[in-house]
C-alpha atoms as a PDB file:
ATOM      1  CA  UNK A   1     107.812  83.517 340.579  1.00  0.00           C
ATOM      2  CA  UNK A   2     109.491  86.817 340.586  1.00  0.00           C
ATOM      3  CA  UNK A   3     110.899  88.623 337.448  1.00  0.00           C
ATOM      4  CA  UNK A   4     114.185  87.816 337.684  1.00  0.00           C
ATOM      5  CA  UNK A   5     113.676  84.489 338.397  1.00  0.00           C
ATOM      6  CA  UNK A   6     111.775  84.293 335.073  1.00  0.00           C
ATOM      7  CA  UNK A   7     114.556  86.008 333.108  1.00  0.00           C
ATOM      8  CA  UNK A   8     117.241  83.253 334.756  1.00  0.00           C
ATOM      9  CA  UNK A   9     114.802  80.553 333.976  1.00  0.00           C
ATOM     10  CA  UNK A  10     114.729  81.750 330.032  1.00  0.00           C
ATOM     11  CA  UNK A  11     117.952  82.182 329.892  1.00  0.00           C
ATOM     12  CA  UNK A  12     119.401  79.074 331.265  1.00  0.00           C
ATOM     13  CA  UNK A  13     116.852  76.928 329.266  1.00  0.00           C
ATOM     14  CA  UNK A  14     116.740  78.601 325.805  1.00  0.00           C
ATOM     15  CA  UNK A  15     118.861  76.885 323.216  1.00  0.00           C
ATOM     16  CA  UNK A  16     122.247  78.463 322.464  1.00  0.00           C
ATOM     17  CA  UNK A  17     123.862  76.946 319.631  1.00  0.00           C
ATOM     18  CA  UNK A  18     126.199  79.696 318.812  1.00  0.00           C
ATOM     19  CA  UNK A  19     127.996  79.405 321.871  1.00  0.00           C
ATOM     20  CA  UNK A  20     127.622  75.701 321.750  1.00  0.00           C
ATOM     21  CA  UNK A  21     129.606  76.005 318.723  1.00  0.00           C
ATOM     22  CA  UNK A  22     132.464  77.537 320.184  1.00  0.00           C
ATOM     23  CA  UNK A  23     132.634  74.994 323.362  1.00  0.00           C
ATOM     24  CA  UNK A  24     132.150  71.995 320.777  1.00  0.00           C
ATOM     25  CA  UNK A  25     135.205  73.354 319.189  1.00  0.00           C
ATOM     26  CA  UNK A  26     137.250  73.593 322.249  1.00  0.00           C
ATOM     27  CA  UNK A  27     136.065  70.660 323.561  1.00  0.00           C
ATOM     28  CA  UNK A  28     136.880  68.147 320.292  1.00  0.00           C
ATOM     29  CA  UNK A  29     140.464  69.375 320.189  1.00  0.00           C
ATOM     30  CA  UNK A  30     141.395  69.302 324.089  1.00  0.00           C
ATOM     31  CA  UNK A  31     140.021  65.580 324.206  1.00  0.00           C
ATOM     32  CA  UNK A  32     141.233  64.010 320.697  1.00  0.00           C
ATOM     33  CA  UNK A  33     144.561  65.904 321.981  1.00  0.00           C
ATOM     34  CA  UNK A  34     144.138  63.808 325.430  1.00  0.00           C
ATOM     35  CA  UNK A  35     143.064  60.776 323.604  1.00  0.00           C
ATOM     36  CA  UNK A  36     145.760  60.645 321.109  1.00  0.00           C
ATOM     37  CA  UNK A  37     148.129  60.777 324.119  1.00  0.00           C
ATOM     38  CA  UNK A  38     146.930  57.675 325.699  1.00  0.00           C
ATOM     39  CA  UNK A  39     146.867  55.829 322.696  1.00  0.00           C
ATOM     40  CA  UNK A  40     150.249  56.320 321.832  1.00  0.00           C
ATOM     41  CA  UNK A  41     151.297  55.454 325.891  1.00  0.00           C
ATOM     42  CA  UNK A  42     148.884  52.315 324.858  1.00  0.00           C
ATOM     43  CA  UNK A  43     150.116  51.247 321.666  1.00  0.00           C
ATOM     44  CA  UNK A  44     153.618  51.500 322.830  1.00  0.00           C
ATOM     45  CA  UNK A  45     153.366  49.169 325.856  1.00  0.00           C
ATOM     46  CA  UNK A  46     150.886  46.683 323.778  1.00  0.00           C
ATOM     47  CA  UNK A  47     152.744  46.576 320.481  1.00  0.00           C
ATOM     48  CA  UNK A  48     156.264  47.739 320.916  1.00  0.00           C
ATOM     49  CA  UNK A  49     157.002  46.802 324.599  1.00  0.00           C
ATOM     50  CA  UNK A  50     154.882  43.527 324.634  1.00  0.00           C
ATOM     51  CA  UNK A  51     153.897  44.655 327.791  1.00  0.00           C
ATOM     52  CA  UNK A  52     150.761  42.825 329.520  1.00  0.00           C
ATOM     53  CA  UNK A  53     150.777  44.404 332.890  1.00  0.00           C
ATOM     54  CA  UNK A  54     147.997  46.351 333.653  1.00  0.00           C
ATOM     55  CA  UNK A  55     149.218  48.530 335.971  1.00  0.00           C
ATOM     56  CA  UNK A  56     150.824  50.496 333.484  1.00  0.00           C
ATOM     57  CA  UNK A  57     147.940  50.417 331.067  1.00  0.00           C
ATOM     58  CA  UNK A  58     144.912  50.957 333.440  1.00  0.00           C
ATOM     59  CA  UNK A  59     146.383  54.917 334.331  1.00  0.00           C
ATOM     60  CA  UNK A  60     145.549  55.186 330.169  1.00  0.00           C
ATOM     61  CA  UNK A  61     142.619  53.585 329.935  1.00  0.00           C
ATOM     62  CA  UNK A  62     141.687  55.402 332.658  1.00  0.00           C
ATOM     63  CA  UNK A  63     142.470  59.020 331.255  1.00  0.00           C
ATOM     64  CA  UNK A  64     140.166  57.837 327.948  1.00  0.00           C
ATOM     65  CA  UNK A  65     137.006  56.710 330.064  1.00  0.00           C
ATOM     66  CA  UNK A  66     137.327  60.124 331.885  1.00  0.00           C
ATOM     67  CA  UNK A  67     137.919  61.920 328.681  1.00  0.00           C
ATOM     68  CA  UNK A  68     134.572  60.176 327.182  1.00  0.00           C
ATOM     69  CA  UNK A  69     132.320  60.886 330.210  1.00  0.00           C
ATOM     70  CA  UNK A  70     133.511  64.512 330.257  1.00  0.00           C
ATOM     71  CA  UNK A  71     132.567  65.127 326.329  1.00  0.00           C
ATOM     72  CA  UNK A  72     128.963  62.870 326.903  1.00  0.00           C
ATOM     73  CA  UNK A  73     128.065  65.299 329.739  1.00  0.00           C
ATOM     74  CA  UNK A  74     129.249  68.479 328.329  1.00  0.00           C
ATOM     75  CA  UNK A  75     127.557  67.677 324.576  1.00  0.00           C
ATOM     76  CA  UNK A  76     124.358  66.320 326.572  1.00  0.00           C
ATOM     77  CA  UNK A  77     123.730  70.117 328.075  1.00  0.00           C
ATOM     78  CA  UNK A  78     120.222  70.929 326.558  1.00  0.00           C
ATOM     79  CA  UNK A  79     120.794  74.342 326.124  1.00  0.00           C
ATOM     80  CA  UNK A  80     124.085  73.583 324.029  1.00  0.00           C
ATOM     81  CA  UNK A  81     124.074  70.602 322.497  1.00  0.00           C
ATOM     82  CA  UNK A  82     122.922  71.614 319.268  1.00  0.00           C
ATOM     83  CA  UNK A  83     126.041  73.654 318.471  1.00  0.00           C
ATOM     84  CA  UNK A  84     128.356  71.629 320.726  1.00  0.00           C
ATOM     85  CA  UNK A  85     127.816  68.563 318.337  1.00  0.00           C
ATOM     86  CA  UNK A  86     128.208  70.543 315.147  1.00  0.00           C
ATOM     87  CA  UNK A  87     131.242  72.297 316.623  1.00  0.00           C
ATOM     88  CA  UNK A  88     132.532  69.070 317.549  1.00  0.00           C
ATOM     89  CA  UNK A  89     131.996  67.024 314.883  1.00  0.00           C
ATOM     90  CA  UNK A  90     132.274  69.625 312.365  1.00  0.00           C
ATOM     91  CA  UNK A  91     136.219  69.937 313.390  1.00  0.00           C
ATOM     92  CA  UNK A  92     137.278  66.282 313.966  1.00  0.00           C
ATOM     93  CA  UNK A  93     135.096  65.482 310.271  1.00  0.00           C
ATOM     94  CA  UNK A  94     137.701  68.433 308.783  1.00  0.00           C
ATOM     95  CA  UNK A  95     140.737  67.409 310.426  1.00  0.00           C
ATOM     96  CA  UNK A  96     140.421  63.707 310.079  1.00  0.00           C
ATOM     97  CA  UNK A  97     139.634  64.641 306.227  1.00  0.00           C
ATOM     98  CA  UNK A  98     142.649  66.992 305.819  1.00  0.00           C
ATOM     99  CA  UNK A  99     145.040  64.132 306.856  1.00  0.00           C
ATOM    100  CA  UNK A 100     144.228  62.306 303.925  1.00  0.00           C
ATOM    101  CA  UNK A 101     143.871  64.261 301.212  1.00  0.00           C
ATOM    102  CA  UNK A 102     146.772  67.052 301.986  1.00  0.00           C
ATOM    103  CA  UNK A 103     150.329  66.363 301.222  1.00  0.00           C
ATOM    104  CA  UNK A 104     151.994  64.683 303.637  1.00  0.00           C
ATOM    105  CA  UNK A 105     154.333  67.712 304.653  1.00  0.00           C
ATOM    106  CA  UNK A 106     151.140  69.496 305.484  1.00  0.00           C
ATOM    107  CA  UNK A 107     149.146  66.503 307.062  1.00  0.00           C
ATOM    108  CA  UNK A 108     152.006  65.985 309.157  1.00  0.00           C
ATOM    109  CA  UNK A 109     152.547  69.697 310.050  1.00  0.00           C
ATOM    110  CA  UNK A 110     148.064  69.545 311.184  1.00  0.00           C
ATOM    111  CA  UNK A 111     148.815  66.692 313.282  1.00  0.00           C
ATOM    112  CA  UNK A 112     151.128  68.591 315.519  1.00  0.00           C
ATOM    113  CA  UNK A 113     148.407  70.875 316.137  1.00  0.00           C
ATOM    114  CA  UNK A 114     146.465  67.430 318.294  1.00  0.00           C
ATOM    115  CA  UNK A 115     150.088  67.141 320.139  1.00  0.00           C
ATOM    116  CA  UNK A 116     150.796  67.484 323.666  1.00  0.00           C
ATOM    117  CA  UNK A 117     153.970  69.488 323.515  1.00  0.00           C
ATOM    118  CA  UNK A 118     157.096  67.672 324.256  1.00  0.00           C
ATOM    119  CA  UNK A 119     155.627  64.376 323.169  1.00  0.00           C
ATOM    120  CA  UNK A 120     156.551  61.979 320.510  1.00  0.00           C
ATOM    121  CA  UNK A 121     154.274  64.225 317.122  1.00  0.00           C
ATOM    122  CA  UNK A 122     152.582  60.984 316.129  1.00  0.00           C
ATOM    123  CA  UNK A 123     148.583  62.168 315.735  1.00  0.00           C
ATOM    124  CA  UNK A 124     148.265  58.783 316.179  1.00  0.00           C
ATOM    125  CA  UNK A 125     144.427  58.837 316.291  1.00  0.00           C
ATOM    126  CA  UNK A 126     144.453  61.061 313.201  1.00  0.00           C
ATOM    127  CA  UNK A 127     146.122  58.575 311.120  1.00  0.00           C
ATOM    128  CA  UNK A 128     143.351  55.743 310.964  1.00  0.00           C
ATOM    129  CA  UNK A 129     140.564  57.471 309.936  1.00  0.00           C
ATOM    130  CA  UNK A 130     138.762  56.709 313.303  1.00  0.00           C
ATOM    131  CA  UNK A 131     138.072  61.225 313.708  1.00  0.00           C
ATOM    132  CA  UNK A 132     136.601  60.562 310.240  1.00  0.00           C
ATOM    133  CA  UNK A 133     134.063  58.268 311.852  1.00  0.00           C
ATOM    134  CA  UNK A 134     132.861  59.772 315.470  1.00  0.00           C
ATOM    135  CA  UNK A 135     133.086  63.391 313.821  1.00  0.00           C
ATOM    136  CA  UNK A 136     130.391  62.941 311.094  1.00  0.00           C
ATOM    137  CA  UNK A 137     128.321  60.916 313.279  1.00  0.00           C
ATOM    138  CA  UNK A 138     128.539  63.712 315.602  1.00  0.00           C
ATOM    139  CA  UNK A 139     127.905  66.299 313.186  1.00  0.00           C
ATOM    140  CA  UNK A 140     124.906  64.652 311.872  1.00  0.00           C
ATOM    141  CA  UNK A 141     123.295  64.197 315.299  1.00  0.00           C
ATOM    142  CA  UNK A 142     124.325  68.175 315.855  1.00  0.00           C
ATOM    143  CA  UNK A 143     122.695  69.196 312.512  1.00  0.00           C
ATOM    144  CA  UNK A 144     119.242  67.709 313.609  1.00  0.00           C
ATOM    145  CA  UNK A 145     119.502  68.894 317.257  1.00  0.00           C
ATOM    146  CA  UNK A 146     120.047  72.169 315.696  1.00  0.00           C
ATOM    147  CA  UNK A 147     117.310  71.965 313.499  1.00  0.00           C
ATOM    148  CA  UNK A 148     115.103  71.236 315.918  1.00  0.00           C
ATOM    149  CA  UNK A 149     115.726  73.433 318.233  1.00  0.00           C
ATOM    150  CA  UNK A 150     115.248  76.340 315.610  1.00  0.00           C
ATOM    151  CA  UNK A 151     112.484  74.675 314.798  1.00  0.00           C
ATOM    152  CA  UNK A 152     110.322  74.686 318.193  1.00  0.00           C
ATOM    153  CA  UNK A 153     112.005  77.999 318.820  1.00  0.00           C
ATOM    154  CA  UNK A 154     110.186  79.604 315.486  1.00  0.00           C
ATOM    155  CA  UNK A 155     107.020  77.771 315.975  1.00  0.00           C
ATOM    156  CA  UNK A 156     106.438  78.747 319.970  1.00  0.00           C
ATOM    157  CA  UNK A 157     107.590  82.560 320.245  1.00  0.00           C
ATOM    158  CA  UNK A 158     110.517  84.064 321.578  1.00  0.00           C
ATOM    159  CA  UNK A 159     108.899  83.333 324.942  1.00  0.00           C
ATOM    160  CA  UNK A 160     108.936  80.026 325.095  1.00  0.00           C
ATOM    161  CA  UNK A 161     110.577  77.698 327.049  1.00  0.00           C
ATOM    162  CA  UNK A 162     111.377  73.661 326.323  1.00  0.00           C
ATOM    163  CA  UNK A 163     108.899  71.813 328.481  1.00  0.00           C
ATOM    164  CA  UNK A 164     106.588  74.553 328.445  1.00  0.00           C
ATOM    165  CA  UNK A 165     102.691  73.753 327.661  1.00  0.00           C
ATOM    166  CA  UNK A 166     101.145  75.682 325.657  1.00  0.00           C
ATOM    167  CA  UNK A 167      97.092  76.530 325.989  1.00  0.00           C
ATOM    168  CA  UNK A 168      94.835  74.026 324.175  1.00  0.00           C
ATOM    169  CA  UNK A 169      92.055  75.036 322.303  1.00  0.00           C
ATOM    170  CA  UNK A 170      88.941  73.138 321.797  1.00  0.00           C
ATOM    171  CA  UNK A 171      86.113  73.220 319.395  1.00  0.00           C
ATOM    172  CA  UNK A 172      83.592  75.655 320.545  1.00  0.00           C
ATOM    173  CA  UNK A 173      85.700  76.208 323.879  1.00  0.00           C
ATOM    174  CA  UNK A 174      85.528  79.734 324.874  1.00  0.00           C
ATOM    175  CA  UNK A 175      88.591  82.071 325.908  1.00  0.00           C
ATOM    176  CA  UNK A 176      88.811  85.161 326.944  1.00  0.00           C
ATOM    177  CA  UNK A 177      84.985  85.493 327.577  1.00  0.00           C
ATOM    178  CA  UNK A 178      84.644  85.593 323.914  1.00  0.00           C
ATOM    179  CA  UNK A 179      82.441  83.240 321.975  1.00  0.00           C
ATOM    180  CA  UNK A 180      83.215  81.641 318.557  1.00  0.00           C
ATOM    181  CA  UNK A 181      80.790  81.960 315.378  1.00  0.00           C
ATOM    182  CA  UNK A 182      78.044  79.753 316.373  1.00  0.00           C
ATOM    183  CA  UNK A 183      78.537  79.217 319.807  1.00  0.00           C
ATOM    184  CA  UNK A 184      75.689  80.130 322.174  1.00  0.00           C
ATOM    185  CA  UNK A 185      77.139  82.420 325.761  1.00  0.00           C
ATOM    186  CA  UNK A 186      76.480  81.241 329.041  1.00  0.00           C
ATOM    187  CA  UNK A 187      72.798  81.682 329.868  1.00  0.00           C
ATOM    188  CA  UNK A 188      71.233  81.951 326.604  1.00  0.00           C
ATOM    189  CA  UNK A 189      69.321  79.445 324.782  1.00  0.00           C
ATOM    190  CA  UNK A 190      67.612  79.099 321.522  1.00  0.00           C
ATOM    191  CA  UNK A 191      63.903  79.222 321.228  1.00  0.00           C
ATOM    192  CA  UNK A 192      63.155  75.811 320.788  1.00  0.00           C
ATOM    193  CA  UNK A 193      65.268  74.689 323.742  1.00  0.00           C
ATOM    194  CA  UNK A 194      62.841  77.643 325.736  1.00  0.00           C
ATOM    195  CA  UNK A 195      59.768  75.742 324.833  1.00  0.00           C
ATOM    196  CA  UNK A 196      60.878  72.541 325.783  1.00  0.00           C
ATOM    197  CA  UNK A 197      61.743  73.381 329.341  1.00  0.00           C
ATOM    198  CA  UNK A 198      58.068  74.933 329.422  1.00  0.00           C
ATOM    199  CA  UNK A 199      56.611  71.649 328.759  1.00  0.00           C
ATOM    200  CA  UNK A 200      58.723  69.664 331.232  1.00  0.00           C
ATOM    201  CA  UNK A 201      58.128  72.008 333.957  1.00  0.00           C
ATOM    202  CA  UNK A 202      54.680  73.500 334.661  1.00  0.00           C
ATOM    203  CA  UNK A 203      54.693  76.915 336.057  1.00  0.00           C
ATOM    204  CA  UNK A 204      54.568  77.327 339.852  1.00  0.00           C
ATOM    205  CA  UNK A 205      50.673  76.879 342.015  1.00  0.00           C
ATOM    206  CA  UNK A 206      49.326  75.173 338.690  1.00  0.00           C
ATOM    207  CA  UNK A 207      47.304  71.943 338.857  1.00  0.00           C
ATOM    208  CA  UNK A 208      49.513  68.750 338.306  1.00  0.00           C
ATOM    209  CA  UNK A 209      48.449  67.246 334.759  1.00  0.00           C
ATOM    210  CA  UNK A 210      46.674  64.213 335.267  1.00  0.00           C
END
C-alpha cells in the first residue's frame, strides 16, 4: 500500500466528532422540519377531515420512513457518529425543552424556526414532548460513542486505525532480537542442560554402552 493510500485510509476511518457535530445539527433540524410537515398533512386528514383513504396518507407516511432511513444511515457513519448523535440529540433535547418552559410568545416564535415556510406555523411535533424523548436518547447514545472513541483514540496512538491489531506480546517472547531479563537467546543453554545432552548422546567412533 502506497503512501497516499495510507493517508486516505486514516483519514476516512479516524473518528471525527467535531464535524459530526455540525452535520448532527443540520441533520436534526432539516428532518424534525420534514417530519413536523407530514404530521400536520397526517393529523389533518385523520382527525379533522375523517379521512380513511390511504392514498392521500401513504405520500406522508412515505416522506417519514424516508426521513428515518436517511438520519439511521447518516448517524450510523463510523467516522461521525459520535458527534452526529450529540449534535442531534443535543438540539432536539434543547428545543423540545425550550417549548415548555419559555413563555408562550417565545415558544411559539422557536417553533417557527421547525416550519416549512408558507405552511400552517403549528411545530406540531414540538408540542408533545415526543423531541424531548428521541433527543436525549440520542444524546446519551452520542455521549458514549464519543467517549469511546476518545477513548481507543488516546489509548492506541495517533496512528491508529479502528479495526487495526495491534502486536501481542507474550511472556518471554522476544522482539526485536532483544531478549527479556531471564530469557536465554537462541543457541545458548545453561550448563546443566550441556551435561545432559552429553549423557544422552555419546561422542562420535565411541563404543556403544552395554
Amino acid at each position: 500500500m502506497t503512501g497516499s493510500a495510507i493517508t486516505l485510509a486514516a483519514m476516512t476511518t479516524k473518528p471525527n466528532p467535531v464535524l459530526g457535530l455540525l452535520i448532527g445539527a443540520v441533520l436534526a433540524w432539516g428532518s424534525a422540519t420534514a417530519i413536523n410537515y407530514a404530521g400536520i398533512k397526517l393529523n389533518v386528514l385523520r382527525a379533522a377531515r375523517f379521512d380513511n383513504s390511504l392514498s392521500d396518507g401513504l405520500p406522508w407516511i412515505l416522506l417519514i420512513l424516508a426521513v428515518s432511513a436517511v438520519v439511521g444511515l447518516v448517524l450510523s457513519i463510523r467516522t461521525i457518529s459520535g458527534g452526529a448523535l450529540v449534535g442531534a440529540g443535543g438540539l432536539l433535547t434543547a428545543v423540545g425543552v425550550a417549548v415548555f418552559t419559555l413563555p408562550l410568545r417565545q415558544a411559539f416564535d422557536l417553533s417557527k424556526l421547525f416550519v416549512i415556510p408558507g405552511t400552517n406555523p403549528a411545530g406540531y411535533v414540538l408540542w408533545d414532548g415526543s423531541v424531548i424523548f428521541v433527543g436525549t436518547i440520542l444524546l446519551v447514545l452520542g455521549v458514549r460513542r464519543w467517549a469511546t472513541d476518545l477513548r481507543s483514540t488516546s489509548l492506541n496512538g495517533p496512528g491508529y486505525q479502528p479495526g487495526q491489531q495491534l502486536p501481542t506480546q507474550y511472556p518471554g517472547q522476544q522482539y526485536g532480537g532483544q531478549t527479556f531479563p531471564g530469557q536465554q537467546s537462541p543457541g545458548q543453554q545453561s550448563p546443566g542442560q550441556q551435561g545432559a545432552r552429553q549423557q544422552d548422546y555419546p561422542p562420535r567412533g565411541g563404543a556403544q554402552p552395554r
